[in-house]
Protein backbone atom coordinates (compact mmCIF):
# COMPACT_ATOMS: atom_id res chain seq x y z
CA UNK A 1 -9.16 63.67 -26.64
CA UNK A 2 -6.38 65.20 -28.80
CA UNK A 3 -4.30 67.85 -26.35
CA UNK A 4 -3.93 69.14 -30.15
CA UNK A 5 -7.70 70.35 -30.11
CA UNK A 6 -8.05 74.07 -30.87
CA UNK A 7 -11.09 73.86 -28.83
CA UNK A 8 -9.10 73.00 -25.23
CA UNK A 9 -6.82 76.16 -26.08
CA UNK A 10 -9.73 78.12 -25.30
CA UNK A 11 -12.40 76.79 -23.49
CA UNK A 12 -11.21 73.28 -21.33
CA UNK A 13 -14.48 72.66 -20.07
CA UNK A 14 -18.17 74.25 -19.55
CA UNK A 15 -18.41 72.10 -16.66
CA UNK A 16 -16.30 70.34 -14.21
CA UNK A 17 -18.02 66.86 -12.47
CA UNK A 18 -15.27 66.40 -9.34
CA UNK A 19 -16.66 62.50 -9.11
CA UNK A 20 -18.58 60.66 -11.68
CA UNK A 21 -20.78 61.48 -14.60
CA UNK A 22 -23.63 59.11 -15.02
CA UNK A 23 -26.18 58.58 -18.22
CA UNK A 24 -29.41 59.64 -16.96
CA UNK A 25 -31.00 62.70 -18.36
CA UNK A 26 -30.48 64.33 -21.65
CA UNK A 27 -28.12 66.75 -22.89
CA UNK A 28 -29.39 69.11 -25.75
CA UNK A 29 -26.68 72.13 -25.51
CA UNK A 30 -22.83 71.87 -27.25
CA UNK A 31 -21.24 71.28 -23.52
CA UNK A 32 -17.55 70.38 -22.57
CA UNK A 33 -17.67 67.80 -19.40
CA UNK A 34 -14.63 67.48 -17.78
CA UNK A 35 -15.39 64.86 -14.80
CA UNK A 36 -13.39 61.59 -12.45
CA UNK A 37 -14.99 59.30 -14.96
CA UNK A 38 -17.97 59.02 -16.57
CA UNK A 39 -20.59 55.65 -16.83
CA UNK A 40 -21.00 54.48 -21.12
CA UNK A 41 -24.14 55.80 -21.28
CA UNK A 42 -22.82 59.28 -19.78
CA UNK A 43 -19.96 59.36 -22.13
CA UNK A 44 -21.96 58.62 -25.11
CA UNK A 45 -24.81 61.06 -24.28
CA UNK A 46 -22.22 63.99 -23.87
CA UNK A 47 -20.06 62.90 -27.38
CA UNK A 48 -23.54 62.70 -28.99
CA UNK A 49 -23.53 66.90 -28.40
CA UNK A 50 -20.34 67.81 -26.93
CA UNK A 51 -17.33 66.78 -25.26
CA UNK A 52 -15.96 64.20 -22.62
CA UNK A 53 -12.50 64.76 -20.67
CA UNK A 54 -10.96 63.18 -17.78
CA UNK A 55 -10.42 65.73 -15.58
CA UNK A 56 -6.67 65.41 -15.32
CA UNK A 57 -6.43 65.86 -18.41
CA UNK A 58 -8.93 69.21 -17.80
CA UNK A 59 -6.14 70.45 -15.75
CA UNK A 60 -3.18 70.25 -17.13
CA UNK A 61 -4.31 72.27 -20.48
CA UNK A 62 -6.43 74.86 -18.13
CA UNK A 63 -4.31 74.89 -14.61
CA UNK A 64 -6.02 78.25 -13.36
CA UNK A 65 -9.29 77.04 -13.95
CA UNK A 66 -10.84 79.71 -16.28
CA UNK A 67 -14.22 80.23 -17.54
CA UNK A 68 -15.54 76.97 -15.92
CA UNK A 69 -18.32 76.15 -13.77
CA UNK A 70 -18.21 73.40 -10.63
CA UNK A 71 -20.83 70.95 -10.11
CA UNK A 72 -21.24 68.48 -7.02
């Protein structure tokens, strides 16, 4: 993902996954993920409505952590 997004100069991520994302389950709501890694079917669920970032890359454009939530 493009660091060049004017999305990630606002909002980084909805979400933040601190391990890894996997596919099952459906996503119906425009949602940033920001996660470790993510399985295919994860990835391509989330792209299908929203966003995937690695989460390192989830930190370096939002380093205070705004406006995001923390799943385990």
């Amino acid at each position: 993902m493009s660091k060049t997004n004017p999305r990630l100069n606002s909002l980084i991520a909805d979400l933040i996954v601190p391990g890894k994302v996997l596919g099952s389950g459906a996503l119906r709501k425009d949602v940033t993920v920001a996660a470790v890694d993510f399985s295919g079917s994860a990835e391509t669920k989330i792209e299908a409505v929203g966003e995937a970032v690695q989460l390192e890359e989830a930190l370096e454009n939002n380093p205070d952590g705004s406006d995001v939530r923390v799943i385990r």
